[in-house]
PDB file of N, CA and C in Angstrom:
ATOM      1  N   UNK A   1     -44.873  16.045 143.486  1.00  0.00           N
ATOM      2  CA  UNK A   1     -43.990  17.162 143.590  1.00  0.00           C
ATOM      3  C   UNK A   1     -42.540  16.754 143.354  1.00  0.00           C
ATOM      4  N   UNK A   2     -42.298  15.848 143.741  1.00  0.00           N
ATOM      5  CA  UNK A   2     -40.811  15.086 143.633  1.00  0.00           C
ATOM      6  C   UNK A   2     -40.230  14.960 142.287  1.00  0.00           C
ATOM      7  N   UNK A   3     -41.149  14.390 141.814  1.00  0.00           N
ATOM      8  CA  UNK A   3     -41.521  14.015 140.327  1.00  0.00           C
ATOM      9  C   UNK A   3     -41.379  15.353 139.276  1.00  0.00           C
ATOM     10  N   UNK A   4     -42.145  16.467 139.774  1.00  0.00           N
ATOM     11  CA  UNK A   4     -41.612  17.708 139.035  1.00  0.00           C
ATOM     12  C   UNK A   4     -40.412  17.870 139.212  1.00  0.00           C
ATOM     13  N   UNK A   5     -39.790  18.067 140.467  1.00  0.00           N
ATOM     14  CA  UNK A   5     -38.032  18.318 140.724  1.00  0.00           C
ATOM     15  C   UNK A   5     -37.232  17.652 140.166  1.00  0.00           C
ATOM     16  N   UNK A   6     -37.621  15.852 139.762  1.00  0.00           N
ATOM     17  CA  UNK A   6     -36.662  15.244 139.014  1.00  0.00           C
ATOM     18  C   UNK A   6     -37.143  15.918 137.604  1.00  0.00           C
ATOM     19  N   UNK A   7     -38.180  16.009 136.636  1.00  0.00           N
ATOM     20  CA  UNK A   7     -38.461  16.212 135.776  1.00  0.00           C
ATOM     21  C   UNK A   7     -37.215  17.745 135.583  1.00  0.00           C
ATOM     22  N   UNK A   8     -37.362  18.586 136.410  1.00  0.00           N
ATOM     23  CA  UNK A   8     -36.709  19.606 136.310  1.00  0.00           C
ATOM     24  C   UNK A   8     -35.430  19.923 136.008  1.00  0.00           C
ATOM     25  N   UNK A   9     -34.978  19.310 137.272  1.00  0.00           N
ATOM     26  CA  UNK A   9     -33.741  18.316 136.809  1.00  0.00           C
ATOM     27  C   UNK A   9     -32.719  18.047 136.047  1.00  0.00           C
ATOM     28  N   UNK A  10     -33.990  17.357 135.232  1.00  0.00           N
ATOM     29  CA  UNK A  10     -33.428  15.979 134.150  1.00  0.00           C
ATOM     30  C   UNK A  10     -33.552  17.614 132.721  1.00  0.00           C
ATOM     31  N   UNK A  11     -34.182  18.222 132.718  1.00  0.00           N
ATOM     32  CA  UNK A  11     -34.577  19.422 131.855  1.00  0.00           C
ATOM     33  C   UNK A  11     -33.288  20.327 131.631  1.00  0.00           C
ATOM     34  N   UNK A  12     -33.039  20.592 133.104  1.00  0.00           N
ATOM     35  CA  UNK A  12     -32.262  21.423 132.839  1.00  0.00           C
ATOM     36  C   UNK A  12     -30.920  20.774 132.819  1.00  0.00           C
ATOM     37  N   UNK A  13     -30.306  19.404 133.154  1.00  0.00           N
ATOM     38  CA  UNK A  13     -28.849  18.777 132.780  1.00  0.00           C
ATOM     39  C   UNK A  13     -29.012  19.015 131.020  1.00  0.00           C
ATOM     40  N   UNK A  14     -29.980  18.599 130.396  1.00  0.00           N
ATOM     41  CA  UNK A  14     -30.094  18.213 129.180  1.00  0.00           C
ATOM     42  C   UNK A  14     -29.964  19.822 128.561  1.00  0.00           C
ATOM     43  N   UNK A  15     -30.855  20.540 129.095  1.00  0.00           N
ATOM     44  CA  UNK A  15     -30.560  22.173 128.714  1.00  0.00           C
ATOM     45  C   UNK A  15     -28.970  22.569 128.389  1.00  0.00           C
ATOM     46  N   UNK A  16     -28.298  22.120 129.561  1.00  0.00           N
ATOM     47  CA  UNK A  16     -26.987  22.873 129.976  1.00  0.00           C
ATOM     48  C   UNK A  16     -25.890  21.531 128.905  1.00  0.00           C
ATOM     49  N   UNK A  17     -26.577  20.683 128.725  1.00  0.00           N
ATOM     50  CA  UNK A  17     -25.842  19.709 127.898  1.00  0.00           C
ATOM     51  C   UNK A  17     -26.145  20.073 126.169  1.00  0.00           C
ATOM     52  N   UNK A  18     -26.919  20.527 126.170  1.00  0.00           N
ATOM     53  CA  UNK A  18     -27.754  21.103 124.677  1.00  0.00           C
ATOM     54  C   UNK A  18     -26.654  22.659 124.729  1.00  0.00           C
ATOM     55  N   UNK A  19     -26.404  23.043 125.581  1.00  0.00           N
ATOM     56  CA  UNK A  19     -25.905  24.554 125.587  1.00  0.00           C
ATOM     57  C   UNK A  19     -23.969  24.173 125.131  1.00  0.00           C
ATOM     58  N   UNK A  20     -23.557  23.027 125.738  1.00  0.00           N
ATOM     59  CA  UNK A  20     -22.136  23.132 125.622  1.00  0.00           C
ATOM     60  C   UNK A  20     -21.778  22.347 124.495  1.00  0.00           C
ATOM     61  N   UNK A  21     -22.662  21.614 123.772  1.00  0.00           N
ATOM     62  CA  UNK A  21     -22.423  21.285 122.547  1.00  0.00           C
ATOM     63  C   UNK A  21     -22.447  22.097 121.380  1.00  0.00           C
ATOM     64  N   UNK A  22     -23.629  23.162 121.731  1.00  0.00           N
ATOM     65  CA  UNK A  22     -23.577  24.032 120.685  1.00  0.00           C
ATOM     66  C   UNK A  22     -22.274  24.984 120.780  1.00  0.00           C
ATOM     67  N   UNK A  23     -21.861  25.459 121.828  1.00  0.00           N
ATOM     68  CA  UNK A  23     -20.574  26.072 122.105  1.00  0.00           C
ATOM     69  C   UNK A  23     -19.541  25.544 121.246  1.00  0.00           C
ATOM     70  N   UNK A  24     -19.339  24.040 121.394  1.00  0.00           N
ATOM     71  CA  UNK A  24     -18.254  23.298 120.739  1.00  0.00           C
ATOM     72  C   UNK A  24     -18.392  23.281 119.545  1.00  0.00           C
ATOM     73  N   UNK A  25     -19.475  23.301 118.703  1.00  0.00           N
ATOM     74  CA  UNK A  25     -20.048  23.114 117.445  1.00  0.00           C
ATOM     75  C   UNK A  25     -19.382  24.678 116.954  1.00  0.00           C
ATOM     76  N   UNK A  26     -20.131  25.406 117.799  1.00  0.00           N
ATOM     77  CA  UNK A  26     -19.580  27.097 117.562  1.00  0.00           C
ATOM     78  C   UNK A  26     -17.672  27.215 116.878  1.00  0.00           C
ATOM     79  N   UNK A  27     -17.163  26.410 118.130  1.00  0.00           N
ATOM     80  CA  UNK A  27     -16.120  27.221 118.418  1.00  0.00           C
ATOM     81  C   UNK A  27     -15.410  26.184 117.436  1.00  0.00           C
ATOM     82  N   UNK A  28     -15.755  24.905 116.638  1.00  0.00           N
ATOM     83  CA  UNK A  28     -14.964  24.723 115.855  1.00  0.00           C
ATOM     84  C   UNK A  28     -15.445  24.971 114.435  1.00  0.00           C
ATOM     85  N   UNK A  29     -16.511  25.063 114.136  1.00  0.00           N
ATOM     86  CA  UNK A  29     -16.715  26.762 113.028  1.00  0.00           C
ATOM     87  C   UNK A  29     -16.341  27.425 112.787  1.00  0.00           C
ATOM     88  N   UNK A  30     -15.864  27.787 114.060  1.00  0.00           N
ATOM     89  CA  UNK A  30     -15.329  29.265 113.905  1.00  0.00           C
ATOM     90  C   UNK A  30     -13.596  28.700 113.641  1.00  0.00           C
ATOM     91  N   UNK A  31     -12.867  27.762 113.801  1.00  0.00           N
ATOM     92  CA  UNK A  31     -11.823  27.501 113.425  1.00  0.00           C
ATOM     93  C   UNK A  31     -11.733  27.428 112.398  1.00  0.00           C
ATOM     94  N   UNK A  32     -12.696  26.520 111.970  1.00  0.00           N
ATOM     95  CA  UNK A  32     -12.354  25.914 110.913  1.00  0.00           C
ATOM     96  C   UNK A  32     -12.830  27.580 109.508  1.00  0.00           C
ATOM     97  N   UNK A  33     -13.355  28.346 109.895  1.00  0.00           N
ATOM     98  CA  UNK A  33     -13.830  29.607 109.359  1.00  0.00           C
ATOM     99  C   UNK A  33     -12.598  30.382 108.944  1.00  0.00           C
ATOM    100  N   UNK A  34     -11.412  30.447 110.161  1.00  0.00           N
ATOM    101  CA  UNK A  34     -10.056  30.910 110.344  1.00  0.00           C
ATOM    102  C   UNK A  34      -8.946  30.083 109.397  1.00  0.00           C
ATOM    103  N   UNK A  35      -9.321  28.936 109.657  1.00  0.00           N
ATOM    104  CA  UNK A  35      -8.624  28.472 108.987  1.00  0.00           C
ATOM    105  C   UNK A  35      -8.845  28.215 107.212  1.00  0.00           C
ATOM    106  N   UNK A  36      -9.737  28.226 107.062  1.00  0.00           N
ATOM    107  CA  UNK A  36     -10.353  28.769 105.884  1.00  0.00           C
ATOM    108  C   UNK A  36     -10.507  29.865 105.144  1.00  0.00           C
ATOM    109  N   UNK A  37     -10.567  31.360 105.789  1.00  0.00           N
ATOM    110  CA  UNK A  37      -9.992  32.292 105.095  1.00  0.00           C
ATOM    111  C   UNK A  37      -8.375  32.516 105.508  1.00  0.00           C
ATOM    112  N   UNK A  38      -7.633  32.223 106.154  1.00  0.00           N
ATOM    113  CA  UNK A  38      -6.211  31.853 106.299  1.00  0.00           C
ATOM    114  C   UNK A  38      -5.230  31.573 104.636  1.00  0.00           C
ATOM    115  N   UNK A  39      -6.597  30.286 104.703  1.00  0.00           N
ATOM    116  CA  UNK A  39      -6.072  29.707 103.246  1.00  0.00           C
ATOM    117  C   UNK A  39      -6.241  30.698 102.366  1.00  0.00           C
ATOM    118  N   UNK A  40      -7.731  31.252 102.114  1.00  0.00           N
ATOM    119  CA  UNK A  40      -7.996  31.897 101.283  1.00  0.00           C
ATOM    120  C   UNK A  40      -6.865  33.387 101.111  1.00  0.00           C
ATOM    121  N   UNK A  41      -6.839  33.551 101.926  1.00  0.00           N
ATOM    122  CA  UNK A  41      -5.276  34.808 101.705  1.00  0.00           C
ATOM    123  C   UNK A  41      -4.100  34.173 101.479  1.00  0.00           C
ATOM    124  N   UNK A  42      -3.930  33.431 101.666  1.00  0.00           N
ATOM    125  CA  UNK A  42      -2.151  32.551 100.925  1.00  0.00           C
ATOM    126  C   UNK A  42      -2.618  32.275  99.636  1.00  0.00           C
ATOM    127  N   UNK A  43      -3.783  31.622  98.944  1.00  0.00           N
ATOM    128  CA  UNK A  43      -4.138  31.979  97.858  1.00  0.00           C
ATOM    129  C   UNK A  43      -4.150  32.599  96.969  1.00  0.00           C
ATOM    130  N   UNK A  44      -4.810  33.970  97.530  1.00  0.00           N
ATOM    131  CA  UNK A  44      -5.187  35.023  96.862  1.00  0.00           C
ATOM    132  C   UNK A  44      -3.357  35.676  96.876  1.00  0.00           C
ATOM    133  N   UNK A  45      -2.801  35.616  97.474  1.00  0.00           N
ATOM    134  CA  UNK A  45      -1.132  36.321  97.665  1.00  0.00           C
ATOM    135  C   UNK A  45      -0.510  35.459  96.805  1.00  0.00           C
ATOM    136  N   UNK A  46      -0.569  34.205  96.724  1.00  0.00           N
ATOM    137  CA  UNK A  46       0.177  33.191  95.384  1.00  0.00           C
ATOM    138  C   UNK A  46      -0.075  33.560  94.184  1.00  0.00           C
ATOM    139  N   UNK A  47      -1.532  33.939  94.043  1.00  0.00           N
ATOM    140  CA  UNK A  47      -2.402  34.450  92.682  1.00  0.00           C
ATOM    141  C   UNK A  47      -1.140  35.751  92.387  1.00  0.00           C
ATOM    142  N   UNK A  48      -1.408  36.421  93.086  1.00  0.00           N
ATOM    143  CA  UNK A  48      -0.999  37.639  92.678  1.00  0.00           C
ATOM    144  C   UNK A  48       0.755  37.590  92.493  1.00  0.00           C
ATOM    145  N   UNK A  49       1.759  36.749  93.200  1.00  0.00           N
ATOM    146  CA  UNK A  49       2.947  36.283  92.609  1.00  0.00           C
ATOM    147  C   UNK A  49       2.660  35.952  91.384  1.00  0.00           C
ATOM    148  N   UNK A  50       1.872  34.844  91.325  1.00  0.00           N
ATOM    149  CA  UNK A  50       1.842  34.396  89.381  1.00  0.00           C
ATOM    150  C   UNK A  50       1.736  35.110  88.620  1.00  0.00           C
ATOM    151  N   UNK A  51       0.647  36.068  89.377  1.00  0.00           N
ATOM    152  CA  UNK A  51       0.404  36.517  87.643  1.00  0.00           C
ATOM    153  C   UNK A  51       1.320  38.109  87.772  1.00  0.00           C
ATOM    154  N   UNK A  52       1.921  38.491  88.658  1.00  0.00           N
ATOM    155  CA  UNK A  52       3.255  39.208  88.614  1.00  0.00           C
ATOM    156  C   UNK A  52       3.602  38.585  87.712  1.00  0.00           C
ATOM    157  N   UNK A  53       4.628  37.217  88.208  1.00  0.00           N
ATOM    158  CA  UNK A  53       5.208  36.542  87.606  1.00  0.00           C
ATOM    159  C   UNK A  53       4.780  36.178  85.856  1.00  0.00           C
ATOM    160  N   UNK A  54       3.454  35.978  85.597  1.00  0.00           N
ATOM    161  CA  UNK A  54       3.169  35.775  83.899  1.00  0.00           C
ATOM    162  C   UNK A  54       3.418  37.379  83.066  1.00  0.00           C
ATOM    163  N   UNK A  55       3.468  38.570  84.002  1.00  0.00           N
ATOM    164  CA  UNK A  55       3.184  39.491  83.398  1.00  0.00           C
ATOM    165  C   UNK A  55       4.781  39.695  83.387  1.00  0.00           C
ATOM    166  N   UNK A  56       5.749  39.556  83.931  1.00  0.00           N
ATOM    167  CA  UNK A  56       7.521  39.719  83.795  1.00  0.00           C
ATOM    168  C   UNK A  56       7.818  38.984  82.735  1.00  0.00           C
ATOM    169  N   UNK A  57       7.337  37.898  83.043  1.00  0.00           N
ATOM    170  CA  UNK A  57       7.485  36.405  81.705  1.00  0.00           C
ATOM    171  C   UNK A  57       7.448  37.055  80.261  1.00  0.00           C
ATOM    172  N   UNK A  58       5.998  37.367  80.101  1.00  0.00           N
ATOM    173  CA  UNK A  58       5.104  37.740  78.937  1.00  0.00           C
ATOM    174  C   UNK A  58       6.351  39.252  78.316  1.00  0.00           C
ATOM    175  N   UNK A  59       6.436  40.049  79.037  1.00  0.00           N
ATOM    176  CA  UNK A  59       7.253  41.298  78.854  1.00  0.00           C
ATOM    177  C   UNK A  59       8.914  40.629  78.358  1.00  0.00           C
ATOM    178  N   UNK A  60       9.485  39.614  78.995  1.00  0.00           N
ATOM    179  CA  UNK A  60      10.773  39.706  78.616  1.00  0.00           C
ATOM    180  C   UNK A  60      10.515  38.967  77.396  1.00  0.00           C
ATOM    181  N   UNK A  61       9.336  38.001  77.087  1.00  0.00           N
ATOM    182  CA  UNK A  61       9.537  36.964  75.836  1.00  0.00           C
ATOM    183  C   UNK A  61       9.279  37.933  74.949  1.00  0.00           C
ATOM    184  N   UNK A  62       8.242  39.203  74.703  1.00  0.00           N
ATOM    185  CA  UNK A  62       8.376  40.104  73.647  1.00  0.00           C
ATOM    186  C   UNK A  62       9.311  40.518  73.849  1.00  0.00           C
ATOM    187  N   UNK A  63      10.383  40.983  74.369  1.00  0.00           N
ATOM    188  CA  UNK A  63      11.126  41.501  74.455  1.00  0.00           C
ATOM    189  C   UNK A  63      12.679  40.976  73.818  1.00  0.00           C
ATOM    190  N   UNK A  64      12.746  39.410  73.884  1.00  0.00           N
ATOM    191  CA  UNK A  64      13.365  38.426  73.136  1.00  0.00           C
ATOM    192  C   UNK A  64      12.893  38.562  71.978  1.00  0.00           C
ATOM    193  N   UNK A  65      11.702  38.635  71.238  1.00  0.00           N
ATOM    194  CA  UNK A  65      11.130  37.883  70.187  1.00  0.00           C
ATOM    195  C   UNK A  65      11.463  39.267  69.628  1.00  0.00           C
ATOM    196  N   UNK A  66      11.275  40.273  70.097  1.00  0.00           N
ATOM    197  CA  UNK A  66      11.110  41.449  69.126  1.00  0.00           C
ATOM    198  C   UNK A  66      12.664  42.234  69.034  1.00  0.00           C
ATOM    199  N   UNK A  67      13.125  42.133  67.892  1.00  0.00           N
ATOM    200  CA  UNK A  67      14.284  42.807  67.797  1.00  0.00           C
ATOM    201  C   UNK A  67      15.024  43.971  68.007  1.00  0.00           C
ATOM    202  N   UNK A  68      15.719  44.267  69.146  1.00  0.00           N
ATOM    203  CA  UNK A  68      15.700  45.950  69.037  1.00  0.00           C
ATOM    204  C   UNK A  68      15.759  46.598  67.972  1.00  0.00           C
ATOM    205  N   UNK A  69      15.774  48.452  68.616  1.00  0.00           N
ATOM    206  CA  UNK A  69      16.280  49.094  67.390  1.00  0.00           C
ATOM    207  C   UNK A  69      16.943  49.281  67.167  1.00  0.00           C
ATOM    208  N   UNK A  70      17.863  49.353  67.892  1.00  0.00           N
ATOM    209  CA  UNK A  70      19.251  48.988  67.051  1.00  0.00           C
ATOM    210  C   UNK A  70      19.981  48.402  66.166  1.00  0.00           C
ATOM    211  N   UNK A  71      19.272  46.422  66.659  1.00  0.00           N
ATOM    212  CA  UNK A  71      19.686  45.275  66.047  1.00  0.00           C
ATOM    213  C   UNK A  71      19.093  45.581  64.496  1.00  0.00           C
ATOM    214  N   UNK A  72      17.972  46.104  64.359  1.00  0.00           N
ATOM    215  CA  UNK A  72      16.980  46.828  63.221  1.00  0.00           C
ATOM    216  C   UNK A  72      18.053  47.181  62.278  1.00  0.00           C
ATOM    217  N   UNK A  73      18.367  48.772  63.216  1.00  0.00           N
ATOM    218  CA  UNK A  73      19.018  49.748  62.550  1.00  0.00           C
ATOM    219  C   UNK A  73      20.231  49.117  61.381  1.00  0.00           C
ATOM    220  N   UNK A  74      21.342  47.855  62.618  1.00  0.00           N
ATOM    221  CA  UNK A  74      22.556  47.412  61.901  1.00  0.00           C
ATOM    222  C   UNK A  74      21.911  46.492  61.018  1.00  0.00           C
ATOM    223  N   UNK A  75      20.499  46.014  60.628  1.00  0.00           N
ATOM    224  CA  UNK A  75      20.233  44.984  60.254  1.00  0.00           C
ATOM    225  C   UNK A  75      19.711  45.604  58.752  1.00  0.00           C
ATOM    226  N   UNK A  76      19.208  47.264  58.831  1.00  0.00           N
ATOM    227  CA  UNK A  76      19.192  47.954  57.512  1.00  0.00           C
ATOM    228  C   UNK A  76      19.940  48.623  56.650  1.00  0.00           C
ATOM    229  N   UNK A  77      21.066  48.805  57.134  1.00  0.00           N
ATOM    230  CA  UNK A  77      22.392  49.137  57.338  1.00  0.00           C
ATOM    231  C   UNK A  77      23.132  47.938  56.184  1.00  0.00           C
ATOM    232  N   UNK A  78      23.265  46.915  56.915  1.00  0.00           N
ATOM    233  CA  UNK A  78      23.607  45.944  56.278  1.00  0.00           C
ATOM    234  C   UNK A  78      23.275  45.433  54.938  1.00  0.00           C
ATOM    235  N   UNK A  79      22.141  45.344  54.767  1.00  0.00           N
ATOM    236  CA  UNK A  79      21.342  45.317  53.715  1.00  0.00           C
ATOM    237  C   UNK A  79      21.426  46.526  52.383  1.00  0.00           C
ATOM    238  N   UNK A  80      21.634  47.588  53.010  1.00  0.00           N
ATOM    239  CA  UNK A  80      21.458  48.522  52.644  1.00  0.00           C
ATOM    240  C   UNK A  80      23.079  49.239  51.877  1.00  0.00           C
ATOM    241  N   UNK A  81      24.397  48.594  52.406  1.00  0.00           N
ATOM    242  CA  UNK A  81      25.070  48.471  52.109  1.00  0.00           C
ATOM    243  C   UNK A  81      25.382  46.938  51.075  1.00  0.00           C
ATOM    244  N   UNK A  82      24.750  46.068  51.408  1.00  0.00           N
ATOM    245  CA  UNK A  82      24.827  44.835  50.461  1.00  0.00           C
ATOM    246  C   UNK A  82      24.547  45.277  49.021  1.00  0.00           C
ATOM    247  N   UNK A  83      23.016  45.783  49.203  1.00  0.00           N
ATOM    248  CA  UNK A  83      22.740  46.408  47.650  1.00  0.00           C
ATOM    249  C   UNK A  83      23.487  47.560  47.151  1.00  0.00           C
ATOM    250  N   UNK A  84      23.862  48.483  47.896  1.00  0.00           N
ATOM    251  CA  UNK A  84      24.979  49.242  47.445  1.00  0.00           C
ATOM    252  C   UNK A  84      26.647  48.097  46.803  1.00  0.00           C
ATOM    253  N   UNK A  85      26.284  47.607  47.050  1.00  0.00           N
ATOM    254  CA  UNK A  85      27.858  46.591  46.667  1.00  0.00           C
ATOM    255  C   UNK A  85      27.482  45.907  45.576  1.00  0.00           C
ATOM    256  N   UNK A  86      26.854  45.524  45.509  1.00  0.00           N
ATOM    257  CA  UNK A  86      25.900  45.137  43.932  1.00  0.00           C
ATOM    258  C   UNK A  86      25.644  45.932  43.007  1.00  0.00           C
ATOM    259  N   UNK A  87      24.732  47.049  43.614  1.00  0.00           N
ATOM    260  CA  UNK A  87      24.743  47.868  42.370  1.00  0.00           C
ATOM    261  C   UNK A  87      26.019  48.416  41.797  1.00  0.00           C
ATOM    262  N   UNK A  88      27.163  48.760  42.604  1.00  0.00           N
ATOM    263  CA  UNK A  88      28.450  48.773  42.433  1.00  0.00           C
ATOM    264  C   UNK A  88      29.130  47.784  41.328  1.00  0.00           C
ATOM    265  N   UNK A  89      29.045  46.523  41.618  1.00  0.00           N
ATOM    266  CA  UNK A  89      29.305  45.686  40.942  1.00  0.00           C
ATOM    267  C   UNK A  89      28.635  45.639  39.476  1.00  0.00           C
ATOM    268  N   UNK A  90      27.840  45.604  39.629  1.00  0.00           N
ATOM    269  CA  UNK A  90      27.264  44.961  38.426  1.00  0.00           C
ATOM    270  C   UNK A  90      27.975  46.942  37.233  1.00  0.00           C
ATOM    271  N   UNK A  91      28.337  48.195  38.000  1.00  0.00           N
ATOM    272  CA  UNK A  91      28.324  49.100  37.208  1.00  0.00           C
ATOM    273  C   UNK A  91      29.765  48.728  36.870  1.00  0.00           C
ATOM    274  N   UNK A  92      30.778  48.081  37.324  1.00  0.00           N
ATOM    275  CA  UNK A  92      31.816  47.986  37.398  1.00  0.00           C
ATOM    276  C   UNK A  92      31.876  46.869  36.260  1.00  0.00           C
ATOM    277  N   UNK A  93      31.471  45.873  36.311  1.00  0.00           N
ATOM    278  CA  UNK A  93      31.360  45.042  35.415  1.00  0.00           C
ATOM    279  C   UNK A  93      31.325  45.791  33.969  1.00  0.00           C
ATOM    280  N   UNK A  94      30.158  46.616  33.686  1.00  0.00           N
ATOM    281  CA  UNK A  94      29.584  47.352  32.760  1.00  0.00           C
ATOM    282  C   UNK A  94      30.637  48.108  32.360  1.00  0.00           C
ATOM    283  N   UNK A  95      31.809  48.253  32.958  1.00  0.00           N
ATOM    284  CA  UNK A  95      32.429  49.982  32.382  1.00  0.00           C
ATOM    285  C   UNK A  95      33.656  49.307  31.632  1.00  0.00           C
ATOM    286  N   UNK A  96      34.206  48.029  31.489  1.00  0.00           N
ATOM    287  CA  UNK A  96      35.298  47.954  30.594  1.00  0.00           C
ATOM    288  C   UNK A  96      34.712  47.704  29.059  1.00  0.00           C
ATOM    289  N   UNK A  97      33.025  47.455  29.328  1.00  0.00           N
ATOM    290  CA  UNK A  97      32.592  47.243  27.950  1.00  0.00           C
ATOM    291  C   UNK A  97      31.843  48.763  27.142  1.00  0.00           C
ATOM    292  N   UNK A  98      31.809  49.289  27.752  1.00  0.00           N
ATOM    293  CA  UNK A  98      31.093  50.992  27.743  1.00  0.00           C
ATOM    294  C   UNK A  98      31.715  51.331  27.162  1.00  0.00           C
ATOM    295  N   UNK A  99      31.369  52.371  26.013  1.00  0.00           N
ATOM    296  CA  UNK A  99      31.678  53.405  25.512  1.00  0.00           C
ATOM    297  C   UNK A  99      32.045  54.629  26.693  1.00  0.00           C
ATOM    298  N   UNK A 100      32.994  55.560  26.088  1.00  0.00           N
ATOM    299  CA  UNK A 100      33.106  56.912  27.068  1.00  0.00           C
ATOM    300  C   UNK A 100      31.968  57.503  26.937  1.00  0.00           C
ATOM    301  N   UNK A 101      31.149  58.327  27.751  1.00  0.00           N
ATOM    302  CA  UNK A 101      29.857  59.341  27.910  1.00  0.00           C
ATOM    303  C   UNK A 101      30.149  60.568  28.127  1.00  0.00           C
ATOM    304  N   UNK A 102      30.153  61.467  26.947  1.00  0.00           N
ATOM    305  CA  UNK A 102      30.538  62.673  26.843  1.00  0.00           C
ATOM    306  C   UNK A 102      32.185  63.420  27.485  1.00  0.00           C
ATOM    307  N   UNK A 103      32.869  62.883  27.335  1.00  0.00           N
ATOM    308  CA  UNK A 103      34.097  62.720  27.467  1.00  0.00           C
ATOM    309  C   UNK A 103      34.588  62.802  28.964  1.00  0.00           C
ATOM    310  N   UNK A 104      33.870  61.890  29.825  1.00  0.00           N
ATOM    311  CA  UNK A 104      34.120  61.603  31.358  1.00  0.00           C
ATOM    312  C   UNK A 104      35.000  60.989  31.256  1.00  0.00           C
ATOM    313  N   UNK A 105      35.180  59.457  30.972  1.00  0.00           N
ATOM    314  CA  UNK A 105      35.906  58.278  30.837  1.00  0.00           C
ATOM    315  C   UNK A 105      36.748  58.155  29.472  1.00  0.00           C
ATOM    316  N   UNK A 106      38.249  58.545  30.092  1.00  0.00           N
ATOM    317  CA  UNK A 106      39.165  58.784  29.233  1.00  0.00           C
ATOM    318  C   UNK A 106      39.810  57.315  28.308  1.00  0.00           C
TER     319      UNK A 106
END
């Protein structure tokens, strides 16, 4: 009978020793769980700065690369007056050697 009571005992220290390890096992799981999706949201919140950030990037470099319309506008303008100055020229050239055309050019 004695022998059962120590057996019993010895059962249940080991029970209650089997019980507070798993607790500890638990409870740093569960930290380490916290601390693990913790990370995972500073992550996921950095992600989403970057690629803010690639999508501001991406917008101002077209925005560099591509010329306004304006810069366009003075840039057809220009051109557009160049060949006007040429064709000018070259008629100007032409008119001290010309005949008069129906009695315009006296």
């Amino acid at each position: 009978m004695r022998e059962n009571a120590d057996l019993s005992l010895q059962l249940e220290t080991s029970l209650s020793d089997c019980r507070r390890q798993v607790e500890s096992i638990r409870e740093k799981s569960l930290l380490k769980e916290r601390s693990a999706s913790s990370r995972i949201d500073e992550l996921e919140a950095q992600l989403g700065r970057v690629s803010t950030n690639q999508t501001q990037l991406k917008r101002l470099k077209d925005e560099v690369t591509r010329p306004s319309v304006r810069v366009r506008s003075v840039n057809l303008l220009t051109n557009l007056l160049t060949n006007r100055q040429i064709i000018l020229y070259g008629y100007l050239t032409l008119l001290p050697t010309s005949e008069p055309i129906n009695g315009l050019i006296n």
